[in-house]
N, C-alpha and C. Protein backbone atom coordinates (compact mmCIF):
# COMPACT_ATOMS: atom_id res chain seq x y z
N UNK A 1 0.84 -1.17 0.00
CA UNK A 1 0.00 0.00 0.00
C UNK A 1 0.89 1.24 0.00
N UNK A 2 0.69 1.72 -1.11
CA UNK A 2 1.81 3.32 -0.96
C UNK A 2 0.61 4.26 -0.80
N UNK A 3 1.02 4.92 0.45
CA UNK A 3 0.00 6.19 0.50
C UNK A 3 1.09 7.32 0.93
N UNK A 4 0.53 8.22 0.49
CA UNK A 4 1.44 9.55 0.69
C UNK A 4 1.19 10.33 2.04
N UNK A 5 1.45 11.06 2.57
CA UNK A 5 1.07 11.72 3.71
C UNK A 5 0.66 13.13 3.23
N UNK A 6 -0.74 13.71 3.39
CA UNK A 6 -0.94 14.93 3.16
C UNK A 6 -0.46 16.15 3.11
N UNK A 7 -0.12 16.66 2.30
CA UNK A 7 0.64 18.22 2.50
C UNK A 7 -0.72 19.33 3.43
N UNK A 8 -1.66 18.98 3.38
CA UNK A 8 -2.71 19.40 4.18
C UNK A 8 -3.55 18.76 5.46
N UNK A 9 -3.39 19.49 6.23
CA UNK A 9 -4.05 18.21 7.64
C UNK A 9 -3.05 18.25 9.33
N UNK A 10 -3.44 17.96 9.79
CA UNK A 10 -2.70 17.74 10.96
C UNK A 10 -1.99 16.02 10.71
N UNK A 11 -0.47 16.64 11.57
CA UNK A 11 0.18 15.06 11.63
C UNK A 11 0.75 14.90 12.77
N UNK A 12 1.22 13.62 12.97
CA UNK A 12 1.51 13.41 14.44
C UNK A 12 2.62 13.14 13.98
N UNK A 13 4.08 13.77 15.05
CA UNK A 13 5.23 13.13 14.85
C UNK A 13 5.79 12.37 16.11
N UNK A 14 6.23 11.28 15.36
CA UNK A 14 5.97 10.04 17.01
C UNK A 14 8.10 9.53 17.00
N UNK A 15 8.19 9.82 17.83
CA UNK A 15 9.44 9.22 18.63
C UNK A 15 9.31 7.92 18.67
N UNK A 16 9.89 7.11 18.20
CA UNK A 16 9.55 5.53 18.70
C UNK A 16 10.37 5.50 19.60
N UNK A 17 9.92 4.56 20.89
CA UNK A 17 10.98 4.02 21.62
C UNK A 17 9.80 2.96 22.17
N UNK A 18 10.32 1.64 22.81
CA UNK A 18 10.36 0.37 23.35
C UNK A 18 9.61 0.51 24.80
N UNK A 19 9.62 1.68 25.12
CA UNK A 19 9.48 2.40 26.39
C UNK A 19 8.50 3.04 26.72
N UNK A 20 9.03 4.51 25.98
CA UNK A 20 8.12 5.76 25.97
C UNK A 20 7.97 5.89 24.22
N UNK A 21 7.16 6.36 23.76
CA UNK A 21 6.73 7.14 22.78
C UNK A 21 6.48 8.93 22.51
N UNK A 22 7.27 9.31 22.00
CA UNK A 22 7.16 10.76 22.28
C UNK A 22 6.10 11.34 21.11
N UNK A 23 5.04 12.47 21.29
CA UNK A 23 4.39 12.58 19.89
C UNK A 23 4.26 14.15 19.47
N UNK A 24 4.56 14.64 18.58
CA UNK A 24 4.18 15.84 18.47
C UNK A 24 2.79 16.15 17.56
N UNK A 25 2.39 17.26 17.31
CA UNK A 25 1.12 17.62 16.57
C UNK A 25 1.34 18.81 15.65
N UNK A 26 1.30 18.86 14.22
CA UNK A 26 1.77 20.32 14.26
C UNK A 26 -0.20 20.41 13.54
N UNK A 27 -0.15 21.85 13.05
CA UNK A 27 -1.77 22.38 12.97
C UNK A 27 -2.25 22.09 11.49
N UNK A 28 -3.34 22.33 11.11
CA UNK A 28 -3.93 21.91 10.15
C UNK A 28 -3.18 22.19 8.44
N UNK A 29 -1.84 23.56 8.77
CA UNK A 29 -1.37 23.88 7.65
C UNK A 29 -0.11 23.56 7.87
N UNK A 30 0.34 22.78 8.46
CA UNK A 30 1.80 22.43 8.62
C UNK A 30 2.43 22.81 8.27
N UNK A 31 2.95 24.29 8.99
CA UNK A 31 3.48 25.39 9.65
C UNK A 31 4.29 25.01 10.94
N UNK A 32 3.72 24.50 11.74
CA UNK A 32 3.86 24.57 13.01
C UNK A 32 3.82 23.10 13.93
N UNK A 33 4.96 22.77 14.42
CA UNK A 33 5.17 21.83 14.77
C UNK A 33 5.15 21.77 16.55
N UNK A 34 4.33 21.36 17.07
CA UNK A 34 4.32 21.61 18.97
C UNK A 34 4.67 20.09 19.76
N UNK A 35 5.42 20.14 20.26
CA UNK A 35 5.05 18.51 21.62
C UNK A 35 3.57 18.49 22.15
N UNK A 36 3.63 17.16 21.85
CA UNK A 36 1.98 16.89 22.28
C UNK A 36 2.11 15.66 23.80
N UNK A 37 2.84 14.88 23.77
CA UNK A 37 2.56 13.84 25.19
C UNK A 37 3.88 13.27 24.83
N UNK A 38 4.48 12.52 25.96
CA UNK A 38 4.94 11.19 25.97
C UNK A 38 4.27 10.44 26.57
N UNK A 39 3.92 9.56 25.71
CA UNK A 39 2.71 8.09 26.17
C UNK A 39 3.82 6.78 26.56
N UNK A 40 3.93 6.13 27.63
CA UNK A 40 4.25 5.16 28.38
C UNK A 40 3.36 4.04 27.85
N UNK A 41 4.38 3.26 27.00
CA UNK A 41 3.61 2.29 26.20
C UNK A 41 2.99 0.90 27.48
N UNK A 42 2.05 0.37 27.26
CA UNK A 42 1.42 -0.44 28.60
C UNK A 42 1.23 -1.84 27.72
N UNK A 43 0.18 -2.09 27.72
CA UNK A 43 -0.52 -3.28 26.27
C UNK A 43 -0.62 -3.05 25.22
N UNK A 44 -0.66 -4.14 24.24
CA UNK A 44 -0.89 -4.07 23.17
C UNK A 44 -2.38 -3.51 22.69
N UNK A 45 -3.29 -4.06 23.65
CA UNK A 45 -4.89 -3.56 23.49
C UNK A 45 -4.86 -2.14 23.83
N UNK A 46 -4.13 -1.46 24.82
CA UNK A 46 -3.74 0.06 25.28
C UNK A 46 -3.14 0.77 24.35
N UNK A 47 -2.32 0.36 23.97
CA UNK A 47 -1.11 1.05 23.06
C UNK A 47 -2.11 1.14 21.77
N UNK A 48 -3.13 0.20 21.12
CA UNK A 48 -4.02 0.67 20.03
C UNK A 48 -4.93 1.22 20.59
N UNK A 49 -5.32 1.35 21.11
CA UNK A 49 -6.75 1.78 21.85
C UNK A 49 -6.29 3.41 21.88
N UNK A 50 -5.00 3.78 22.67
CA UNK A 50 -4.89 5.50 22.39
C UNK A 50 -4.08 5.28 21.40
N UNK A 51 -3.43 5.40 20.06
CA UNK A 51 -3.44 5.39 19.22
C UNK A 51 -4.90 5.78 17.97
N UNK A 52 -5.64 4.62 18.11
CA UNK A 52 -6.62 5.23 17.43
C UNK A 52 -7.44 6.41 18.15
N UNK A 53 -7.32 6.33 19.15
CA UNK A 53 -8.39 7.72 19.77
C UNK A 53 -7.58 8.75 19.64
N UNK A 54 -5.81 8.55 19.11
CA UNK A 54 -5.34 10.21 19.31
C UNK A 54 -5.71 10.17 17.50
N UNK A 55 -5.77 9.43 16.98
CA UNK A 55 -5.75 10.02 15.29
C UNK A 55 -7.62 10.52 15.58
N UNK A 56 -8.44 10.10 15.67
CA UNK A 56 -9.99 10.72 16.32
C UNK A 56 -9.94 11.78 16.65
N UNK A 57 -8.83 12.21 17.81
CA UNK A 57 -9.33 13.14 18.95
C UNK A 57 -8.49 14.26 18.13
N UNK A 58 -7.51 14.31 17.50
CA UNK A 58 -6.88 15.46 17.14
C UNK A 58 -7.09 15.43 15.17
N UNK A 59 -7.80 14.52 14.34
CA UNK A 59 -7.78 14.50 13.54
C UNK A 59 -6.86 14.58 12.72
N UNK A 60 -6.38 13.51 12.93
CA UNK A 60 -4.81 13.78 11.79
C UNK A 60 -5.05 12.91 10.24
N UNK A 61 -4.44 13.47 10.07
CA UNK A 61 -4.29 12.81 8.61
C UNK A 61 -3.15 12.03 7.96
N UNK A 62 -2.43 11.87 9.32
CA UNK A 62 -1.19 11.01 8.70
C UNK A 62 -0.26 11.01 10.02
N UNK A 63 0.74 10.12 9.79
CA UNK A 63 2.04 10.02 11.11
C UNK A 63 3.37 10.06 10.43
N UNK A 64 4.00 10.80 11.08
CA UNK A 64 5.79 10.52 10.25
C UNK A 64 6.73 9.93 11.48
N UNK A 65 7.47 8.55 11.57
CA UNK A 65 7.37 7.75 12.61
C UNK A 65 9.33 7.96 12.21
N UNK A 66 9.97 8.85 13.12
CA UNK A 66 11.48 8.53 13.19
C UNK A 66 12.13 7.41 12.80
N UNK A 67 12.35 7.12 12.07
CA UNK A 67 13.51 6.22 11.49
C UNK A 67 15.27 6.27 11.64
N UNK A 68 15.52 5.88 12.96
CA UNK A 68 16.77 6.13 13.88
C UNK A 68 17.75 5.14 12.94
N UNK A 69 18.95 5.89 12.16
CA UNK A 69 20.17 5.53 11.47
C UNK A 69 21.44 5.71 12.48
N UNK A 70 22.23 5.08 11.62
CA UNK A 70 23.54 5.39 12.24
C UNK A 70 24.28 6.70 11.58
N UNK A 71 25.41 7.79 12.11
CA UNK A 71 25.57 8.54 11.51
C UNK A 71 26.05 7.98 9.94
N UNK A 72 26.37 7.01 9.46
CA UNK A 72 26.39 6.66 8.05
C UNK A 72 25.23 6.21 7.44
N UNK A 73 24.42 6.38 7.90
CA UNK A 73 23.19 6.79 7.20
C UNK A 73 22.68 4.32 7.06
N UNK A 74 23.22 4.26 7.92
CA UNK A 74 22.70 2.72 7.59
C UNK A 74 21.80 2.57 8.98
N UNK A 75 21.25 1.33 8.71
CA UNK A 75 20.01 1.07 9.79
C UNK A 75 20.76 0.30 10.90
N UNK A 76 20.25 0.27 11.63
CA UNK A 76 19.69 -0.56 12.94
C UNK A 76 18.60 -1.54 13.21
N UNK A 77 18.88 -2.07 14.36
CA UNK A 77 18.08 -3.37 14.53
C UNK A 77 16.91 -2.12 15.40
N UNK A 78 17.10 -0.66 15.61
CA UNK A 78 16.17 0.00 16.36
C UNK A 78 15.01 0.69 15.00
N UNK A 79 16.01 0.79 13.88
CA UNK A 79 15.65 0.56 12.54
C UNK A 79 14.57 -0.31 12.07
N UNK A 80 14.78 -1.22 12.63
CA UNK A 80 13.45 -2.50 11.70
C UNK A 80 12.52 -2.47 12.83
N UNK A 81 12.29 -2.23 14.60
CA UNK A 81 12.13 -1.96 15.60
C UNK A 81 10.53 -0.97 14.48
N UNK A 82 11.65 0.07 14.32
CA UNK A 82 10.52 2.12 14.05
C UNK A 82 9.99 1.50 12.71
N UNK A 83 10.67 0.46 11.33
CA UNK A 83 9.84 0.11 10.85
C UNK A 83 8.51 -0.79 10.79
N UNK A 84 8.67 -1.42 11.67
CA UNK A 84 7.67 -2.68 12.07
C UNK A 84 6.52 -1.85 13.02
N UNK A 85 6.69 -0.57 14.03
CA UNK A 85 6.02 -0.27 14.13
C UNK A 85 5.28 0.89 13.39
N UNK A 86 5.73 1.64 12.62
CA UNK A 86 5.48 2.29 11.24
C UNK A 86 4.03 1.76 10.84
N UNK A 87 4.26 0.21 10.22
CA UNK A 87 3.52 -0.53 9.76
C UNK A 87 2.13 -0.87 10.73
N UNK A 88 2.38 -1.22 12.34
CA UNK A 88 1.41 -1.60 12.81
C UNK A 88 0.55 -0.26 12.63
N UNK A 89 0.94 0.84 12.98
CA UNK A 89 0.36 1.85 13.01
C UNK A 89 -0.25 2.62 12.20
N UNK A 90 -0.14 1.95 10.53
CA UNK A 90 -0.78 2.30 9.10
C UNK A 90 -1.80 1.49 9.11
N UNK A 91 -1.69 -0.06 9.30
CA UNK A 91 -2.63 -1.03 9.70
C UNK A 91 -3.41 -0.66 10.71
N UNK A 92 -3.19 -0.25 11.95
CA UNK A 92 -4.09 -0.13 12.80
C UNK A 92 -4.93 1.35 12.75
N UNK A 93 -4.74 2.59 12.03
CA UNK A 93 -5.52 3.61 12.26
C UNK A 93 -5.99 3.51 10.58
N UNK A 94 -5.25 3.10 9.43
CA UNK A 94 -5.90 3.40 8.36
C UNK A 94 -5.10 4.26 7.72
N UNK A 95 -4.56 5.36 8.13
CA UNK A 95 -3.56 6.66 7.97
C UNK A 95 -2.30 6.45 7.06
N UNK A 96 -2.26 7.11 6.45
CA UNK A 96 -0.67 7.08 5.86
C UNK A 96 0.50 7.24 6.82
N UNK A 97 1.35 6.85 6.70
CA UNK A 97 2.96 6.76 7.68
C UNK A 97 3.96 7.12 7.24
N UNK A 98 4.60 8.24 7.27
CA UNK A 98 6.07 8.27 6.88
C UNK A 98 7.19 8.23 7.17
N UNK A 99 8.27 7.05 7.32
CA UNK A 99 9.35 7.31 7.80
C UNK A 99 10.20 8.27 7.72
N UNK A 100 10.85 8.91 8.26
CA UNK A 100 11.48 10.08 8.40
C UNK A 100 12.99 9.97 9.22
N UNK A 101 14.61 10.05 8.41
CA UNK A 101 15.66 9.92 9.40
C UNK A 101 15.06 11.27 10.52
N UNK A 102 16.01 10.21 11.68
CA UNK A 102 15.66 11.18 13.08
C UNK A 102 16.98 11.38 13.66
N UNK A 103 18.27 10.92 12.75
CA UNK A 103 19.47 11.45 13.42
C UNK A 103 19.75 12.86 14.22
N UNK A 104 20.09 12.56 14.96
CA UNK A 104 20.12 13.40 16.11
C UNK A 104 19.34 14.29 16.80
N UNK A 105 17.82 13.57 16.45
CA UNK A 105 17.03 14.69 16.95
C UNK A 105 16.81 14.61 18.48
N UNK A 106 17.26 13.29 19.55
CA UNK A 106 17.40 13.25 20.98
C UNK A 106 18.15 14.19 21.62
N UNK A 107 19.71 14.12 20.74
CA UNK A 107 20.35 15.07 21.45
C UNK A 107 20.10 16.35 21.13
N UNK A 108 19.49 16.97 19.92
CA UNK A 108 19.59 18.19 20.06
C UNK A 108 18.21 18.74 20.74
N UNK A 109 17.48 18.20 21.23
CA UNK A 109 16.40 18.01 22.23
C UNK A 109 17.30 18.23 23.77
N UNK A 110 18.14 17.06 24.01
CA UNK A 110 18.67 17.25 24.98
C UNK A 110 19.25 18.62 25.49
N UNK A 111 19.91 19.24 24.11
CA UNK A 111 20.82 20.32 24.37
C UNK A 111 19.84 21.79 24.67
N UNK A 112 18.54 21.15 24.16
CA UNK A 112 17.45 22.19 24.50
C UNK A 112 17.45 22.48 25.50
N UNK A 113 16.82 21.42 26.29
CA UNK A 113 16.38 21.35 27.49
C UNK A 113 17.39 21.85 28.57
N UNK A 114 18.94 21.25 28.41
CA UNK A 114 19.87 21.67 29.12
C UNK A 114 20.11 23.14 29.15
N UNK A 115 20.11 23.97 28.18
CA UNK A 115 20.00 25.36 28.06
C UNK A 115 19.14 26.24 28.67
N UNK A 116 17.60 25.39 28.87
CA UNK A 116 16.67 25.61 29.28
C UNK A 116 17.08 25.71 30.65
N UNK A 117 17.92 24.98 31.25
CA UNK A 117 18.21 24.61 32.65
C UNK A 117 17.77 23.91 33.29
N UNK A 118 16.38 23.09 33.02
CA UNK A 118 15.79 22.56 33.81
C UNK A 118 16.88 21.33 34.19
N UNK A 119 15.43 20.53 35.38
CA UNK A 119 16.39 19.41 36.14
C UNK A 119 16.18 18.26 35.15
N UNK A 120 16.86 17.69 35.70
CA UNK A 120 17.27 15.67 35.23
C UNK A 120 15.75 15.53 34.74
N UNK A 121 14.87 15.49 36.19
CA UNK A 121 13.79 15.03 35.90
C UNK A 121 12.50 15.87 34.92
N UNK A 122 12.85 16.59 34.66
CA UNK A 122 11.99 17.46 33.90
C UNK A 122 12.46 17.50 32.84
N UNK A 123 13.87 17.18 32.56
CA UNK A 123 14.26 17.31 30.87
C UNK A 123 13.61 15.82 30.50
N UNK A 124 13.89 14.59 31.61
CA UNK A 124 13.31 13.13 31.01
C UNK A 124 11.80 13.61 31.08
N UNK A 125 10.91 14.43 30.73
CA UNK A 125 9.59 14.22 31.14
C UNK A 125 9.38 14.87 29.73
N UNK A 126 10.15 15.75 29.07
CA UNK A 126 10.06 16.66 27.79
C UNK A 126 10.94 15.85 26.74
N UNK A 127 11.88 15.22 27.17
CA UNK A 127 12.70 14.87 25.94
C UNK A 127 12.17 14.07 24.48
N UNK A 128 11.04 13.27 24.91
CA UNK A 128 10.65 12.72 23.86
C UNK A 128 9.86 13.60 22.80
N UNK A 129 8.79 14.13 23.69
CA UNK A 129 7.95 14.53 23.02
C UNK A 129 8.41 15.85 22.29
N UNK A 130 9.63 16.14 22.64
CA UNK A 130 10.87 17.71 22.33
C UNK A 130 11.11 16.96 20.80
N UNK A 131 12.05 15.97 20.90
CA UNK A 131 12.43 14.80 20.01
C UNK A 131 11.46 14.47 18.54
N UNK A 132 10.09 14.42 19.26
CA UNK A 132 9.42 14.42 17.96
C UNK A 132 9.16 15.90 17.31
N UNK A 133 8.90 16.51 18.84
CA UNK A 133 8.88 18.04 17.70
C UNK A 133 9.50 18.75 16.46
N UNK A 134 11.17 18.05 16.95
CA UNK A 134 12.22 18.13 16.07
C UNK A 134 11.85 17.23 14.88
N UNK A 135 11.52 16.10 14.87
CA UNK A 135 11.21 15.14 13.75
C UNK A 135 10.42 15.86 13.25
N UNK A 136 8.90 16.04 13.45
CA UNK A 136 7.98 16.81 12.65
C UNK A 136 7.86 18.20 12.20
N UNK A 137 9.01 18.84 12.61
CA UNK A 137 9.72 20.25 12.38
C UNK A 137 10.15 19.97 11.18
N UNK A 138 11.08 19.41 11.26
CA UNK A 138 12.04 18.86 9.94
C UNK A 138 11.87 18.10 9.07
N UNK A 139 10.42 17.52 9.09
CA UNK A 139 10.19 16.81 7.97
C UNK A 139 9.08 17.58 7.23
N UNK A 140 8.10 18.75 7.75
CA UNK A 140 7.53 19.59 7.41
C UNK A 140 7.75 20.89 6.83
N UNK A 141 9.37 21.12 7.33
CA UNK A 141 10.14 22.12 6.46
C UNK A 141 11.20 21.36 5.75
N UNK A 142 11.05 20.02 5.11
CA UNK A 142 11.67 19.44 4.27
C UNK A 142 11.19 19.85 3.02
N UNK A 143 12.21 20.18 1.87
CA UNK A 143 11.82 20.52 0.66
C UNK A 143 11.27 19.46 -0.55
N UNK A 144 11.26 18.24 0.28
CA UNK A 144 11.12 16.78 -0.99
C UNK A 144 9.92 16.56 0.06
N UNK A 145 9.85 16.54 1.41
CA UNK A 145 9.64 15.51 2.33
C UNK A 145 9.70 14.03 1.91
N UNK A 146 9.90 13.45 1.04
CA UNK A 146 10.68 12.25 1.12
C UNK A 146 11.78 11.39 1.33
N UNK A 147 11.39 10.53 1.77
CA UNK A 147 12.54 9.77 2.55
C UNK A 147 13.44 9.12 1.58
N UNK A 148 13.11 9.01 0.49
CA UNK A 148 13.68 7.85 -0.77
C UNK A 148 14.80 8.66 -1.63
N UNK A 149 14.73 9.80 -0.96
CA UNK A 149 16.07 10.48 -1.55
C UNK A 149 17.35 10.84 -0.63
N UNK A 150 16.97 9.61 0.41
CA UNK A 150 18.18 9.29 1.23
C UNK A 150 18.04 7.83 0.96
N UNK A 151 17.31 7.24 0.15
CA UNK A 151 17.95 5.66 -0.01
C UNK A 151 16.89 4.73 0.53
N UNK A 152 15.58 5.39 1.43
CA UNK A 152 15.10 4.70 1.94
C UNK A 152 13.61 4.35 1.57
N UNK A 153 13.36 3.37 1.47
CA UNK A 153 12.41 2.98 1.03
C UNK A 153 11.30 2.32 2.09
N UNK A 154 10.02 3.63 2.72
CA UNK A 154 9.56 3.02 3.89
C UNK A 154 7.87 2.83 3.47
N UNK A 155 7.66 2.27 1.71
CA UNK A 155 6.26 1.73 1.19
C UNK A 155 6.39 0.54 0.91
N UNK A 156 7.59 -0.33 1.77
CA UNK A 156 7.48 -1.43 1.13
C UNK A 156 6.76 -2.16 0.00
């Protein structure tokens, strides 16, 4: 299934992690990219259950799901990890998905927050959902927004 992700619409930009999930939202003209939650992944019946109620509740029209490389631009086993869930998450809401490299968007999140000053525990409470902001920042002021002109191919 190749579906494109709307140049019009709200999108969610999601941090994968094993853990936490970070998500951002930017607005209906994707302009504007904001942190929206880090969701603490629980069950599998949980983890779809808000999933489909956040594509409902905020109306999106699509997800662009970090695709974590190495700085040489090759994958990871955290790689097939952000693709496999990519996929559950096209399957499970209906929505188009786009992978998107997310090289270095943790740390320069991190370096946010540290500037910011806050503590330990307040930068871990922002970092993800900072993380996707950066992802959906940068893939919304991308001039292709495609991923396949770094090599990657995420329509199987």
């Amino acid at each position: 299934m190749n579906m494109q992700v709307p140049r019009q619409g709200r999108l969610a930009g999601v941090d994968y992690g094993t853990k936490r999930i970070g998500i951002a939202i930017c607005d209906p003209d994707q302009r504007l990219a904001s942190p929206f939650e880090n969701y603490t992944r629980r069950t599998p019946q949980l983890d779809s259950a808000r999933f489909q109620l956040l594509a409902k509740e905020e109306r999106l029209v699509g997800f662009v799901v970090g695709l974590p490389l190495h700085t040489t631009g090759n994958e990871s086993q955290k790689s097939t990890e952000a693709r496999q869930f990519a996929d559950w998450l096209r399957e499970l809401t209906g929505l188009p998905v786009q992978l998107f490299d997310e090289r270095f968007t943790s740390s320069q999140a991190e370096q946010y927050l540290l500037a910011a000053e806050m503590t330990k525990k307040r930068r871990k409470e922002r970092l993800d959902m900072l993380a996707a902001q950066i992802l959906l920042a940068s893939f919304i002021e991308s001039p292709t927004r495609e991923v396949d002109r770094l090599g990657i191919d995420d329509q199987r």
